[in-house]
Protein backbone atom coordinates (compact mmCIF):
# COMPACT_ATOMS: atom_id res chain seq x y z
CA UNK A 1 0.00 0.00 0.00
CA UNK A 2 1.59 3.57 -0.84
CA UNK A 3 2.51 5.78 1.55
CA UNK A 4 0.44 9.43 1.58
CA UNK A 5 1.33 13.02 2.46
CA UNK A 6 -1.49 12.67 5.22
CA UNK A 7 -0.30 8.90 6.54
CA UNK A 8 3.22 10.88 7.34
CA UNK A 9 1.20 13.84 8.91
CA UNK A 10 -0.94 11.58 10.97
CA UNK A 11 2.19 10.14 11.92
CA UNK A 12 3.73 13.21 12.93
CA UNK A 13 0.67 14.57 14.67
CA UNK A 14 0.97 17.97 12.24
CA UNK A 15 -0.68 19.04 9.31
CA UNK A 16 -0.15 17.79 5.47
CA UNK A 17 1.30 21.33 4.88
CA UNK A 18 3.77 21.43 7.80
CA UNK A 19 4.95 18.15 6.44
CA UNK A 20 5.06 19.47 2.70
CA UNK A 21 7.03 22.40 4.10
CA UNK A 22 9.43 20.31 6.06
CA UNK A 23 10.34 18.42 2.61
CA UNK A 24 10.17 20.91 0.40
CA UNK A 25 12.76 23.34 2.78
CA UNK A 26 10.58 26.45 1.87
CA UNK A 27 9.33 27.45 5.05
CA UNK A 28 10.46 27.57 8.28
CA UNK A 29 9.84 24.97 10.74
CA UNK A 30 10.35 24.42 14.55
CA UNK A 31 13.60 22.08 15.06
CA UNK A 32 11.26 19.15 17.10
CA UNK A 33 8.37 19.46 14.60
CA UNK A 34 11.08 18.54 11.73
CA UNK A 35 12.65 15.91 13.58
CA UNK A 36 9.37 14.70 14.11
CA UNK A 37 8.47 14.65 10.29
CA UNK A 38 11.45 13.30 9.41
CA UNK A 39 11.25 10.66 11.46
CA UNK A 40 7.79 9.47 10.46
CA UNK A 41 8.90 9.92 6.62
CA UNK A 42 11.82 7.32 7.74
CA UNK A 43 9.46 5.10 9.90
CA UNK A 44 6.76 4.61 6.95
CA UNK A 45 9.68 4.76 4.19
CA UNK A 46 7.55 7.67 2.14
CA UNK A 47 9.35 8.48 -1.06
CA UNK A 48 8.58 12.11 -2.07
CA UNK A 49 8.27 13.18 -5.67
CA UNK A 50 11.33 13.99 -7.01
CA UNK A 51 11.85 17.46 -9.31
CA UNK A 52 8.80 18.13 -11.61
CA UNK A 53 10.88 17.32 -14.79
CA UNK A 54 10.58 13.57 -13.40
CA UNK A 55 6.64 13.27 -12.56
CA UNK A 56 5.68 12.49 -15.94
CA UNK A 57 8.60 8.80 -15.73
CA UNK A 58 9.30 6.34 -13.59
CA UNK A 59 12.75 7.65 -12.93
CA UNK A 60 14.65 11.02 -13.40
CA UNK A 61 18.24 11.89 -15.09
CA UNK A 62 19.90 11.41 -10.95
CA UNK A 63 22.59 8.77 -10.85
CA UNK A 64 23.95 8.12 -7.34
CA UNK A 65 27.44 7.48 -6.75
CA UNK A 66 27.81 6.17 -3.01
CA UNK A 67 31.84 6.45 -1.95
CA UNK A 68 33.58 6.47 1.57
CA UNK A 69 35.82 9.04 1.03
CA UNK A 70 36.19 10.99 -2.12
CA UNK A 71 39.41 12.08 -1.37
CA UNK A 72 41.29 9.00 -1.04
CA UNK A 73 42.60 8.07 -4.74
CA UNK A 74 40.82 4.39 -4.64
CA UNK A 75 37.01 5.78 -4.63
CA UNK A 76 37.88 9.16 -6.65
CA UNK A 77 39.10 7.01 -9.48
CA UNK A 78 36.16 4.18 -9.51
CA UNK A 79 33.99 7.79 -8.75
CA UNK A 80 35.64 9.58 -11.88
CA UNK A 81 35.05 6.75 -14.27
CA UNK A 82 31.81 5.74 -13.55
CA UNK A 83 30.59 9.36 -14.03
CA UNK A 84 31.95 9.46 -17.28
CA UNK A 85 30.11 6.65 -18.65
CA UNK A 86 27.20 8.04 -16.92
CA UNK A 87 27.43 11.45 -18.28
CA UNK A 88 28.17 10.94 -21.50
CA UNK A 89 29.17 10.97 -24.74
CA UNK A 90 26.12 12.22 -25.70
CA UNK A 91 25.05 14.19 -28.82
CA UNK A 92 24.63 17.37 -26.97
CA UNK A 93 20.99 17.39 -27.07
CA UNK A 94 20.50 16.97 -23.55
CA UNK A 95 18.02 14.65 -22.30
CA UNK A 96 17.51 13.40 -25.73
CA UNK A 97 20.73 11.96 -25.84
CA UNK A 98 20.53 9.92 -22.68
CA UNK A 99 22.98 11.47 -20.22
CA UNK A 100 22.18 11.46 -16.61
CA UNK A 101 23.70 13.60 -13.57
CA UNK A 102 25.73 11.53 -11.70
CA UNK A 103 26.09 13.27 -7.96
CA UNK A 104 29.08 11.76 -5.67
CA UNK A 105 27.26 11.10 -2.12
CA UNK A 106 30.21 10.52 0.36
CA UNK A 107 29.51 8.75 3.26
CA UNK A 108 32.76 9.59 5.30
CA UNK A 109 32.41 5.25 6.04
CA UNK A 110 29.54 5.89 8.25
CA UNK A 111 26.72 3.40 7.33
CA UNK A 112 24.35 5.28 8.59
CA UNK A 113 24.55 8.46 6.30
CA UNK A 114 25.01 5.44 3.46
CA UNK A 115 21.19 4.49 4.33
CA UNK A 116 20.33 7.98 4.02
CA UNK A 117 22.08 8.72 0.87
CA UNK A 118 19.86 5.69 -0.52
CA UNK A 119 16.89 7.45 1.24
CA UNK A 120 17.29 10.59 -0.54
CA UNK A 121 18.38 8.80 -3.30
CA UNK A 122 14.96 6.83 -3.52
CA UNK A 123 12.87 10.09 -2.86
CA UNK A 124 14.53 11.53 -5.89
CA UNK A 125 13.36 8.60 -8.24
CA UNK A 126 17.13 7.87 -9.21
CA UNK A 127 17.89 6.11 -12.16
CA UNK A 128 20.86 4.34 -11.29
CA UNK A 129 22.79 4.39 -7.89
CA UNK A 130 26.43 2.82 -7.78
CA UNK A 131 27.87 1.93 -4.18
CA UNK A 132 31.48 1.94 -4.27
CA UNK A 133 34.34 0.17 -1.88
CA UNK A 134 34.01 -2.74 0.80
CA UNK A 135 30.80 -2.99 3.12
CA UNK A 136 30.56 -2.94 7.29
CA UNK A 137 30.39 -6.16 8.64
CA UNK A 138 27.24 -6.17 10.61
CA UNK A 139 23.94 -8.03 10.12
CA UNK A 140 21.66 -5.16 10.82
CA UNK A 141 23.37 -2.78 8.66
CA UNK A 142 23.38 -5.86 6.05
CA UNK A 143 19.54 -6.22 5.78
CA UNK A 144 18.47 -2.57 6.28
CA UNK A 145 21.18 -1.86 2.98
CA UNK A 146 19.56 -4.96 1.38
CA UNK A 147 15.91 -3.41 2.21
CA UNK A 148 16.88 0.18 0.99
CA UNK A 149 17.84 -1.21 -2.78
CA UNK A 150 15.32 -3.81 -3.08
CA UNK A 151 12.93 -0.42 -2.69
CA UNK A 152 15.29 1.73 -4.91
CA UNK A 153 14.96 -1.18 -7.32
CA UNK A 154 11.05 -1.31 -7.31
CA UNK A 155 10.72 2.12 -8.01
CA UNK A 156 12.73 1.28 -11.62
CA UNK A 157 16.13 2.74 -10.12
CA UNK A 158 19.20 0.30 -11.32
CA UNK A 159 21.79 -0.75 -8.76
CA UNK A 160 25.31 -1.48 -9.37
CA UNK A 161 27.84 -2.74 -6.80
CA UNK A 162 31.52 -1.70 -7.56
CA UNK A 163 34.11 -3.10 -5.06
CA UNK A 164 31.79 -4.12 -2.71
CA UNK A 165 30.95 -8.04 -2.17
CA UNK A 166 27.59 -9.37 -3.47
CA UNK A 167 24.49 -9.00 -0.90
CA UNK A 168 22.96 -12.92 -0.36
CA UNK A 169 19.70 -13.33 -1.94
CA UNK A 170 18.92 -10.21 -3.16
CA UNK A 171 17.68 -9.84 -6.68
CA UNK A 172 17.58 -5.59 -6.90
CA UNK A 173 21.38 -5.68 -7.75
CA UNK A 174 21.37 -5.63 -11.52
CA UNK A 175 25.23 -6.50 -11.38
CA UNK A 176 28.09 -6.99 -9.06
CA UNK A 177 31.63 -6.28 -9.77
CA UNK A 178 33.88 -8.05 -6.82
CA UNK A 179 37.54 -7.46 -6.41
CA UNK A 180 39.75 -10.33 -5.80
CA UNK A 181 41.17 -8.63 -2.63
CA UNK A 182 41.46 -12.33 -0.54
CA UNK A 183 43.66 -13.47 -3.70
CA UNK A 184 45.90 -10.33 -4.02
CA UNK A 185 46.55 -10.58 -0.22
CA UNK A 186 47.54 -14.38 -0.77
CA UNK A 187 49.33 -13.36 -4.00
CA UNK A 188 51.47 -10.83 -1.87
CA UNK A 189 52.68 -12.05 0.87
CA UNK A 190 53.85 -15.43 -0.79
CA UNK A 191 55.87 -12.74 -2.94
CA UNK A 192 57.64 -12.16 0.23
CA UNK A 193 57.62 -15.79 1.68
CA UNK A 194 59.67 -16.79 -2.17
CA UNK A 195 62.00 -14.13 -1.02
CA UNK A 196 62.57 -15.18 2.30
CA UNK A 197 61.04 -13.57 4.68
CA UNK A 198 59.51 -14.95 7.83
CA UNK A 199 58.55 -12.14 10.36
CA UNK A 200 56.22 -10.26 7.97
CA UNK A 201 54.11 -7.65 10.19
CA UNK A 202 50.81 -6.34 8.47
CA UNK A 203 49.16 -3.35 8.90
CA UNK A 204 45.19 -3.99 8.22
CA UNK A 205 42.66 -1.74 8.04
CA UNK A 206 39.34 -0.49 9.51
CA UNK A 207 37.92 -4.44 11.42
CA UNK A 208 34.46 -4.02 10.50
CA UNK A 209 35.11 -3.58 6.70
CA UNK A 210 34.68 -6.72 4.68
CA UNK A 211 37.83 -4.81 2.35
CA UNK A 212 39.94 -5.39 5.44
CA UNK A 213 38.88 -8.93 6.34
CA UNK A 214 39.40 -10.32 2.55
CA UNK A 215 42.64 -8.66 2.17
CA UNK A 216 43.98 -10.07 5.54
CA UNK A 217 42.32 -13.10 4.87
CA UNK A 218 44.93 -13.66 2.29
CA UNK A 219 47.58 -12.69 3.90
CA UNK A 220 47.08 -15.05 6.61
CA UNK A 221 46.41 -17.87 4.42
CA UNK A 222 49.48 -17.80 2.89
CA UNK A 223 51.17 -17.43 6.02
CA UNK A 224 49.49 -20.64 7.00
CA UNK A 225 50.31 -22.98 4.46
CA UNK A 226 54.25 -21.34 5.01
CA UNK A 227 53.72 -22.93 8.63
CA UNK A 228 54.18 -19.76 10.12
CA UNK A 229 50.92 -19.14 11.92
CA UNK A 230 50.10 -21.46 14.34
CA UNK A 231 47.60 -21.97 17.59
CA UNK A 232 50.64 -20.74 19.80
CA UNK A 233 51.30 -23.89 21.75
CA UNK A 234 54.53 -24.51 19.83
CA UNK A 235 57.14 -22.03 21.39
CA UNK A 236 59.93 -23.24 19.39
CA UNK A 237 57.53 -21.74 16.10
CA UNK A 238 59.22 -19.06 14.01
CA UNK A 239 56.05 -16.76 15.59
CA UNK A 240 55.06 -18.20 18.49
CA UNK A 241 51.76 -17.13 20.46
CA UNK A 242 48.64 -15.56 18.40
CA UNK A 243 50.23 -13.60 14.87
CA UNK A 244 46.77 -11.60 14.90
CA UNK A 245 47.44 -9.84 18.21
CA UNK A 246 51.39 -9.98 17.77
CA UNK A 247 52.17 -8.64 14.10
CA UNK A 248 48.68 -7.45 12.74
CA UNK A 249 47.45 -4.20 14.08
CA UNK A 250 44.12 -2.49 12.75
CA UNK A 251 43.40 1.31 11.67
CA UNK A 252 42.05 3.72 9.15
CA UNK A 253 42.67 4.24 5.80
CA UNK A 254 45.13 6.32 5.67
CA UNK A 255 48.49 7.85 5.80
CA UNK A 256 48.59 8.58 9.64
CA UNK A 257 47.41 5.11 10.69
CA UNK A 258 50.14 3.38 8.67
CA UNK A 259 52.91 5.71 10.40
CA UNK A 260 51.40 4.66 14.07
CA UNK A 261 51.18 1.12 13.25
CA UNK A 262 53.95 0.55 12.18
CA UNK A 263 55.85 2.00 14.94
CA UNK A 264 54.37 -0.36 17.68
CA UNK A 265 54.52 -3.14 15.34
CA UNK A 266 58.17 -3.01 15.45
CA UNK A 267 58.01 -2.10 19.25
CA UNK A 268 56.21 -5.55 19.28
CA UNK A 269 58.58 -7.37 17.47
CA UNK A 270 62.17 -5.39 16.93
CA UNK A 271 63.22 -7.93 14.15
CA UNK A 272 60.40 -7.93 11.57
CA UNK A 273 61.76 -8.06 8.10
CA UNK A 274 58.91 -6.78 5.87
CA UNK A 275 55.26 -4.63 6.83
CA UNK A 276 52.21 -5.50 4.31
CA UNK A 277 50.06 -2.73 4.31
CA UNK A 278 46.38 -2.36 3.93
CA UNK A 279 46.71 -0.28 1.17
CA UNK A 280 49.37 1.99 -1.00
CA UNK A 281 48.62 5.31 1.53
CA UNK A 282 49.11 3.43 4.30
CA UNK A 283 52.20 2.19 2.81
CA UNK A 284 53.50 5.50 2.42
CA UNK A 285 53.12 6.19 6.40
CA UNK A 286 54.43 2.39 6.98
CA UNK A 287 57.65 3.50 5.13
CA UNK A 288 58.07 6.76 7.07
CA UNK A 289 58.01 5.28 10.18
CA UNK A 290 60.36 2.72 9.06
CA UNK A 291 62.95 5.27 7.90
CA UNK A 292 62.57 7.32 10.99
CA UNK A 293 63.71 4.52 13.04
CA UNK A 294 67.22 4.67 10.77
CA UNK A 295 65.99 1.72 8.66
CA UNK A 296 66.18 1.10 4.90
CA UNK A 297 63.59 0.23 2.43
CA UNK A 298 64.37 -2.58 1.20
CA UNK A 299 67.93 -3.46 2.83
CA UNK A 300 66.65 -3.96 5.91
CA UNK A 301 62.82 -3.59 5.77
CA UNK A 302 60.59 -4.56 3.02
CA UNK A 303 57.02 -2.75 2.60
CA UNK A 304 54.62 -3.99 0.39
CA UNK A 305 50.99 -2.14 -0.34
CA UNK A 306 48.24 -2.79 -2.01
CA UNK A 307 45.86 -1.40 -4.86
CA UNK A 308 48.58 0.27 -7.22
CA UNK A 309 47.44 4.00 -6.47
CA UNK A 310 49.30 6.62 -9.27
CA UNK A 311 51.69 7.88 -6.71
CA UNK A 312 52.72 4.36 -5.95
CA UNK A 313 55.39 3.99 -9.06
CA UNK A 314 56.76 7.16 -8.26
CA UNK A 315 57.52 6.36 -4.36
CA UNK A 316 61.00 5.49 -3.43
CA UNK A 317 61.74 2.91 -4.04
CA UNK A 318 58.92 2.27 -5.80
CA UNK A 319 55.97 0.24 -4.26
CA UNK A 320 55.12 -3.13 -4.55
CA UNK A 321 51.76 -3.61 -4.59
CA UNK A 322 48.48 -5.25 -5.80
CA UNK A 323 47.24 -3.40 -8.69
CA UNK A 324 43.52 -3.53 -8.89
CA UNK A 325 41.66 -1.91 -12.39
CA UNK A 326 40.00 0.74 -10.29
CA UNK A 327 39.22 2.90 -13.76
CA UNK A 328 38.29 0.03 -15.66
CA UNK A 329 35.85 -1.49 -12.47
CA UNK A 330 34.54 2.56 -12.39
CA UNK A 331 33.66 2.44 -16.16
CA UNK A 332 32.02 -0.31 -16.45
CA UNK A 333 29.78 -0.06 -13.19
CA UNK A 334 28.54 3.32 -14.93
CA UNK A 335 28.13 1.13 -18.06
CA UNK A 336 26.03 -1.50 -16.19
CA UNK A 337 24.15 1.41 -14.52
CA UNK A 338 23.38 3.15 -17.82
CA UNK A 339 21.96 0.03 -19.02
CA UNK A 340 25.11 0.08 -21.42
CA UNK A 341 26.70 -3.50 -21.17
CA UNK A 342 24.86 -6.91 -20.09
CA UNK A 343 25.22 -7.58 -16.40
CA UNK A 344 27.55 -10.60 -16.24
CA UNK A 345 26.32 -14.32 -15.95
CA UNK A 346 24.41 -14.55 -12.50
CA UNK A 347 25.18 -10.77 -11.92
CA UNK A 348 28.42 -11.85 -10.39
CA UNK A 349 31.76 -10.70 -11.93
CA UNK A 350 35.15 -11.35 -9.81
CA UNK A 351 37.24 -8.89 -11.31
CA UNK A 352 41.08 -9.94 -10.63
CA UNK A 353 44.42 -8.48 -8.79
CA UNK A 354 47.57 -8.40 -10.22
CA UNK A 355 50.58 -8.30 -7.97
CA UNK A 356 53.44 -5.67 -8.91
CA UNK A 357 56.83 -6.19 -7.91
CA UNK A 358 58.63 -3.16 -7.65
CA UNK A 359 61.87 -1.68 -5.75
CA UNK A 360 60.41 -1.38 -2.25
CA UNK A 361 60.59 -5.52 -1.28
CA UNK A 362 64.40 -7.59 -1.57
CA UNK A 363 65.30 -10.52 0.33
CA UNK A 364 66.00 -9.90 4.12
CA UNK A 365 69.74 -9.25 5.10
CA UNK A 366 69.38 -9.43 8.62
CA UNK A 367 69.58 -7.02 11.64
């Protein structure tokens, strides 16, 4: 049954007109009466009409492009491409010729403003909304996402998922395009096991990010089959006691975190040969740290990242790394959103990590 003007009022306990004020934003309202109406337009999920230009379709010319933090080179890239494709080419004609306006909605990683993104997303009739980068691991946050697009995709809006994992059972993704980030963790650190190293400390990121798990997922399981993590009832192992609370230490994203990390990683363990970090920025603050303790990259410390960022060629040394197609992944989720390119068989496309071996990881010399 669809949701009325006067259901949200009744809701509210105000008038249909203090509620089409509140939406509309031309009027002023007392701060607890909005609160109020906004809350009952959340509690009975009312979408309002979107601009008059989109009253006559199912949908309007809005794309949605959902990314943590626009900022950080991995979603501005996947951001940048998939508005291209979105945008254009066109003929110039304007609407005639198909283009949409993609808007960048960036959620800062809270899941909460990500639900209300899709909220305003879905009041606007969207034609296409693209979330971008890894999900938060928790069940609630799961099935109210899964809830939000199955309601965007009702309404006609198509949803792509770009570097993000597929949702379980939920048919209102049109496609899903999966980076191989458990692989390229595996892929990486047995590039450093070949070379020799042992004591490999890794620097992961955010827990609650499915990104993070994968990637150290990887990591570990290569570790594994080396014989080098353990249950920590052998004390004569290479790494005795638990390697996830010894040599693995979690934070953001970013630049800062690697720097901090990295520093009580080799307060915890003094003779660690090599630092995998979560990804290429945190790389750059892992190798800072590193040469502020007098150490050299690679002579005596080895630093690996991971997603093959622009800047990463030009570090020195240069980065090794996992290069994911972030461009290519961008382009053709704004394809697939546009209605451009056939969603892949089952709506499920793994799209693959290739390691790069570059200047910043040699075979340990010893300290």
């Amino acid at each position: 049954m669809t949701v009325t003007l006067a259901d949200v009022a009744a809701r509210a306990r105000v008038s249909p007109a203090t509620v089409s004020r509140v939406l509309n934003g031309n009027y002023p309202v007392a701060a607890s009466t909005r609160e109020r109406v906004l809350r009952a337009v959340d509690d009975l999920d009312y979408v309002l009409n979107g601009p008059a230009s989109s009253l006559a379709a199912a949908t309007s010319d809005l794309v949605g492009i959902l990314v943590n933090d626009i900022a950080d080179p991995f979603f501005g890239i996947m951001a940048g491409a998939a508005q291209t494709e979105i945008g254009g080419p066109g003929d110039g004609s304007g609407r005639a010729g198909g283009e949409k306006l993609a808007v960048i909605c960036n959620t800062g990683g809270s899941p909460e403003r990500e639900l209300t993104y899709l909220t305003l997303l879905q009041r606007q009739r969207a034609a296409a909304v693209v979330l971008t980068g890894g999900a938060v691991e928790d069940p609630a946050h799961r099935a109210a996402t899964s809830a939000k697009l199955t309601r965007l995709a009702d309404a006609g809006t198509r949803v792509v998922l770009c570097g993000r994992p597929p949702l379980p059972d939920n048919e209102a993704v049109v496609a899903t395009l999966a980076f191989d980030n458990r692989g390229g963790g595996r892929r990486l650190t047995e590039h450093l096991l070949a070379l020799g190293h042992r004591r490999i400390g890794y620097v992961a990121g955010p827990s609650e990010r499915t990104t993070t798990r994968h990637r150290l997922e990887g990591h570990l399981d290569a570790m594994r089959a080396a014989g080098l993590v353990g249950d920590g009832t052998d004390a004569t192992a290479p790494l005795p006691g638990r390697y996830e609370e010894r040599l693995v230490v979690h934070g953001p994203y970013d630049r800062r975190s690697g720097y901090d990390a990295t520093v009580e990683l080799l307060r915890r363990e003094p003779e660690v040969t090599a630092v995998v970090a979560a990804n290429d920025t945190v790389a750059l603050g892992a190798s800072a740290a590193i040469r502020d303790r007098g150490l050299r990259i690679p002579e005596d410390v080895s630093v690996a990242g991971f997603d093959d960022l622009p800047f990463s060629v030009d570090a020195v040394p240069a980065l090794t790394t996992v290069r994911l197609p972030l461009f290519e992944a961008g382009a053709r989720a704004g394809r697939l959103a546009m209605g451009k390119e056939t969603p892949p068989p089952g709506g499920i496309a793994t799209i693959p990590a290739e390691l790069m071996v570059r200047g910043s990881t040699a075979p340990p010399r010893g300290r």
